[in-house]
N, C-alpha and C. Protein backbone atom coordinates (compact mmCIF):
# COMPACT_ATOMS: atom_id res chain seq x y z
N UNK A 1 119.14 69.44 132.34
CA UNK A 1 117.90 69.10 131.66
C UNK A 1 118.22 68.63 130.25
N UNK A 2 117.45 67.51 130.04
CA UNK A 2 117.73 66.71 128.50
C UNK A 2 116.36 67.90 127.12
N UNK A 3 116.96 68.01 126.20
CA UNK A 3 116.30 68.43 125.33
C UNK A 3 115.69 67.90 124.48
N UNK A 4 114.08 67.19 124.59
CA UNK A 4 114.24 66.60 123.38
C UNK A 4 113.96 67.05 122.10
N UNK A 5 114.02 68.27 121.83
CA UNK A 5 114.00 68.73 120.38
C UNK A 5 114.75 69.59 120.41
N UNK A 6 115.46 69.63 119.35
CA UNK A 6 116.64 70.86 118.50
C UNK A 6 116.42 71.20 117.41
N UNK A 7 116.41 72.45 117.76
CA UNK A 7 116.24 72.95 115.99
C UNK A 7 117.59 73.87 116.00
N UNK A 8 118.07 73.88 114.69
CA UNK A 8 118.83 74.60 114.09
C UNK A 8 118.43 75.13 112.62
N UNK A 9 118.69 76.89 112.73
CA UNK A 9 118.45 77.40 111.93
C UNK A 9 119.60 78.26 111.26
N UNK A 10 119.52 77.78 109.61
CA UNK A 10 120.63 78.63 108.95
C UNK A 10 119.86 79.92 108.42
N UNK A 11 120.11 81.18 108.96
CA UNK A 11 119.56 82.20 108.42
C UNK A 11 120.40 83.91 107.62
N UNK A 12 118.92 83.64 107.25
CA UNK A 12 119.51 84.96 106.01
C UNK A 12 118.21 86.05 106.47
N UNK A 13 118.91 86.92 106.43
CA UNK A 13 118.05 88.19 106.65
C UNK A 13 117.53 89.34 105.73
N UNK A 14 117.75 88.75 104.88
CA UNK A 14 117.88 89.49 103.29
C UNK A 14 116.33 89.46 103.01
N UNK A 15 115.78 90.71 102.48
CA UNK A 15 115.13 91.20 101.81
C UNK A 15 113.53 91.45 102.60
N UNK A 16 112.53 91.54 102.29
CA UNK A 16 111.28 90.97 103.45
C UNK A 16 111.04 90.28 104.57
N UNK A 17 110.53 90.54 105.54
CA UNK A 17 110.19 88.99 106.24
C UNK A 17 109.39 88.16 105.46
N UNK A 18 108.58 88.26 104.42
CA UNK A 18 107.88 87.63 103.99
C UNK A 18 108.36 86.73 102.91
N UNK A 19 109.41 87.37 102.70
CA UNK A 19 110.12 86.82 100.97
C UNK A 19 110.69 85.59 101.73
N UNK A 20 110.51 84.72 100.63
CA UNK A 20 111.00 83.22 100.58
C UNK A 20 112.39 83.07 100.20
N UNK A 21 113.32 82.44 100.83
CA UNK A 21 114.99 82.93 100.53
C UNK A 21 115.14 81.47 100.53
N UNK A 22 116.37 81.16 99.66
CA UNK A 22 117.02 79.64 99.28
C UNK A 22 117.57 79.29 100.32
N UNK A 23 118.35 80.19 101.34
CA UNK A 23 119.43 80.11 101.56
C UNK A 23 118.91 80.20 103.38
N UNK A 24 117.43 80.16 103.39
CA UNK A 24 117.41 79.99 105.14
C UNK A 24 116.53 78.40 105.21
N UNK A 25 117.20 77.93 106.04
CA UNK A 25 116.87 76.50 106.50
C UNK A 25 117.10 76.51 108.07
N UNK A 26 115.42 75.41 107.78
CA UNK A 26 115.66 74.75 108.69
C UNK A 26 115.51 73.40 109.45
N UNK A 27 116.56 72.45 110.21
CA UNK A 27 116.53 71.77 110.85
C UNK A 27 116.60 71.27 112.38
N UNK A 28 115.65 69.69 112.34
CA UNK A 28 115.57 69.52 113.60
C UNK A 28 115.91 68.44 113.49
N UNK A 29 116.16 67.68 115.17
CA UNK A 29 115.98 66.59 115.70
C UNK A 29 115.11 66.29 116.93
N UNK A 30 114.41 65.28 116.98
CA UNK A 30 113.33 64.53 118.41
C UNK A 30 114.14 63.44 118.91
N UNK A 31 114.16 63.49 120.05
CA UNK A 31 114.33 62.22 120.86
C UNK A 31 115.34 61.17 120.59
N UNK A 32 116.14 62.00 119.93
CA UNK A 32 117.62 61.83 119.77
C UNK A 32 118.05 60.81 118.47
N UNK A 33 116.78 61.03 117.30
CA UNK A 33 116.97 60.77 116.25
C UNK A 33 117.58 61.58 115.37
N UNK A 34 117.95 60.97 114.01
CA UNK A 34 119.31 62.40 113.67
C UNK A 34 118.60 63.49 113.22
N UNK A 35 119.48 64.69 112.41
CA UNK A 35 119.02 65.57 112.11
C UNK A 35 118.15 65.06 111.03
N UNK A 36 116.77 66.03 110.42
CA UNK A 36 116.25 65.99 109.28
C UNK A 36 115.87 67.86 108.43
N UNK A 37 116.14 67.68 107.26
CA UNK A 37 115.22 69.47 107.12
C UNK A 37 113.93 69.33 107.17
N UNK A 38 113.31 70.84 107.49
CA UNK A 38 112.36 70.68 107.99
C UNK A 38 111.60 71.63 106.94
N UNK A 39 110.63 70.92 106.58
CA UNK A 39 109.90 71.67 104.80
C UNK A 39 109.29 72.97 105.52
N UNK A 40 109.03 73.70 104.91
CA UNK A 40 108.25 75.19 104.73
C UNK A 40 106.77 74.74 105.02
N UNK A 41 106.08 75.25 106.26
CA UNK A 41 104.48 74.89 106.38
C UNK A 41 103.74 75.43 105.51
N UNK A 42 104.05 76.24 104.81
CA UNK A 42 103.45 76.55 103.38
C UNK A 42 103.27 75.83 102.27
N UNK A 43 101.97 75.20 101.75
CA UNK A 43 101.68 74.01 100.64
C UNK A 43 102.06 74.39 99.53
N UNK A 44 103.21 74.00 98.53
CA UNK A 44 103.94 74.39 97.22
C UNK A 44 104.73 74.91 97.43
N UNK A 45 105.19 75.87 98.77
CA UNK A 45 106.74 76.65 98.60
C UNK A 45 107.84 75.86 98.62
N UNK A 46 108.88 76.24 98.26
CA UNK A 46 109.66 75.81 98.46
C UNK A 46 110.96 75.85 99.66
N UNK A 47 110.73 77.18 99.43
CA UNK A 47 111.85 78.04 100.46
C UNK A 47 111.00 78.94 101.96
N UNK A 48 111.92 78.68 103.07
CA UNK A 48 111.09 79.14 104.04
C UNK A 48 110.94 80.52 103.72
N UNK A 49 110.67 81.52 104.24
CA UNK A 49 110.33 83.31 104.80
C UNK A 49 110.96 83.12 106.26
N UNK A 50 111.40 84.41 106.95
CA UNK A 50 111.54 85.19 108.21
C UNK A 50 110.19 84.61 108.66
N UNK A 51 109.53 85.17 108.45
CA UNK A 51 107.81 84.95 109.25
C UNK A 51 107.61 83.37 109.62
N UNK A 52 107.66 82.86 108.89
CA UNK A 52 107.37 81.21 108.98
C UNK A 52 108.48 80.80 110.14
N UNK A 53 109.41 81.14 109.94
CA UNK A 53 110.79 80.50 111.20
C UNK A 53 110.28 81.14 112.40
N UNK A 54 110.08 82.63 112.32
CA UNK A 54 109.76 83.15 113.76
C UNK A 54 108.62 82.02 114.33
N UNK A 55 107.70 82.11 113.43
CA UNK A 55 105.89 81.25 114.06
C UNK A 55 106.55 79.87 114.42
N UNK A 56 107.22 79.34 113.72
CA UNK A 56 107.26 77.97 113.82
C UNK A 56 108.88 77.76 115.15
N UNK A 57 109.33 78.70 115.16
CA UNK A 57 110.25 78.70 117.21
C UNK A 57 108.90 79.39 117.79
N UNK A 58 108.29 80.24 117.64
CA UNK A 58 107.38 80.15 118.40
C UNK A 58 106.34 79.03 119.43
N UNK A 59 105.86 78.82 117.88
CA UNK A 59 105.28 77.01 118.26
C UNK A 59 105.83 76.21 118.72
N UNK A 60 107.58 76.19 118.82
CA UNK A 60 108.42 75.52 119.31
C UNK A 60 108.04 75.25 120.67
N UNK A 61 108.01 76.36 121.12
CA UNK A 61 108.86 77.39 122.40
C UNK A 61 107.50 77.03 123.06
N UNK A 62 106.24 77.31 122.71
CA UNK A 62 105.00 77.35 123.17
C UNK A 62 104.90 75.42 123.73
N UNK A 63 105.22 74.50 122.72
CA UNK A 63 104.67 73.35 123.11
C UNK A 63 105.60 72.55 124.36
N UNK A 64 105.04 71.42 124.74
CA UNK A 64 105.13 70.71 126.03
C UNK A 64 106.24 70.31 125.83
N UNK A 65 107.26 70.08 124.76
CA UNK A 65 108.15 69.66 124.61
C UNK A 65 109.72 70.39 125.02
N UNK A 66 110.79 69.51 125.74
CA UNK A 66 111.73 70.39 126.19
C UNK A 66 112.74 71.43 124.67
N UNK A 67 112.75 72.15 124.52
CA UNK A 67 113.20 72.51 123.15
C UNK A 67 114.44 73.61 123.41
N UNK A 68 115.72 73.41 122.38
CA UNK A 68 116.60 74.22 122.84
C UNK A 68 116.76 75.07 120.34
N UNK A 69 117.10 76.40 120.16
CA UNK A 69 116.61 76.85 118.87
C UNK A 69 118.16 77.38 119.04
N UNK A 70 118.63 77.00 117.62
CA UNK A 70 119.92 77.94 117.57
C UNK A 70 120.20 77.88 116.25
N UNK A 71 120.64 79.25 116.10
CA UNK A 71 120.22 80.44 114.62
C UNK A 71 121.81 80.32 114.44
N UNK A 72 121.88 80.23 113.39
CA UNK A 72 123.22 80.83 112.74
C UNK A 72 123.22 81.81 111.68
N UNK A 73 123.38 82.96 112.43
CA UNK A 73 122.57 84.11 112.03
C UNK A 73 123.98 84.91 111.27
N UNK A 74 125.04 84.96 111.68
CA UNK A 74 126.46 84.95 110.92
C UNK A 74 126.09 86.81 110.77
N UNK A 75 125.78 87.18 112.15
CA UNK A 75 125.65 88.75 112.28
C UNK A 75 127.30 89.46 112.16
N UNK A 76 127.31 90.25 111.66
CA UNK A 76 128.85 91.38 111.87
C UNK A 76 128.99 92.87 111.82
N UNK A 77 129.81 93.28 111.83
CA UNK A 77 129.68 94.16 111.72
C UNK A 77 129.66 95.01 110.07
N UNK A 78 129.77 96.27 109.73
CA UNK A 78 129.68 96.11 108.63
C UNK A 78 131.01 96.76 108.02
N UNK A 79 131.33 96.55 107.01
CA UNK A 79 133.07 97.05 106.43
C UNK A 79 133.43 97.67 106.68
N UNK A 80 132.41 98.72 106.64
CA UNK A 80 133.15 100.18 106.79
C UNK A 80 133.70 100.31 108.55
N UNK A 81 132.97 99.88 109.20
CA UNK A 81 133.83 99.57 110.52
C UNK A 81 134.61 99.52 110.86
N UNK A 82 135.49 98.19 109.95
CA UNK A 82 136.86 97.27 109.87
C UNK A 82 137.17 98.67 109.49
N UNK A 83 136.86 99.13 108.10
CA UNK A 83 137.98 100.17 107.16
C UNK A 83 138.63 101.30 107.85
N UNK A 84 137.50 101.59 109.43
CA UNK A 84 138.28 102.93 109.90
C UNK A 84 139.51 102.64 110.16
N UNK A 85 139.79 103.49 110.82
CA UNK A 85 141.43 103.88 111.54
C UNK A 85 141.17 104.92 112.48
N UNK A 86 141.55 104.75 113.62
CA UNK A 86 141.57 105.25 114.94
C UNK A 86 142.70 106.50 115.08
């Protein structure tokens, strides 16, 4: 199956869902035009929120269109993990 929309999302998980972060973006492509970013549906923000990315793969996911969403979410574990010793 051909996709015609992609989104890719750079995300940060830091602080609120609601808080507006510099550092989460996101982009798409349609119908095999190139990538573009994709502004915050919020009028004057600048920076997306958690909340806004979830609604808006939501809306993705919901419409007629074939759509494939991939997060680069850059999950790990956390130091102290690495630091044990067995």
């Amino acid at each position: 199956m051909k996709f015609e929309r992609h989104i890719g999302i750079d995300y940060s998980g830091a602080r609120a869902s609601e808080s507006r972060l510099k550092g989460l973006q996101v982009y798409e492509t349609r119908n095999g035009l190139g990538p573009r970013n994709v502004a915050t549906p919020t009028q004057g923000a600048r920076n997306w929120s958690r909340l806004e990315v979830a609604q808006y793969c939501a809306t993705a996911i919901l419409s007629t269109e074939t759509v494939i969403i991939g997060i680069d979410h850059a999950f790990s574990f956390l130091t102290s993990y690495f630091e044990r010793t067995v």
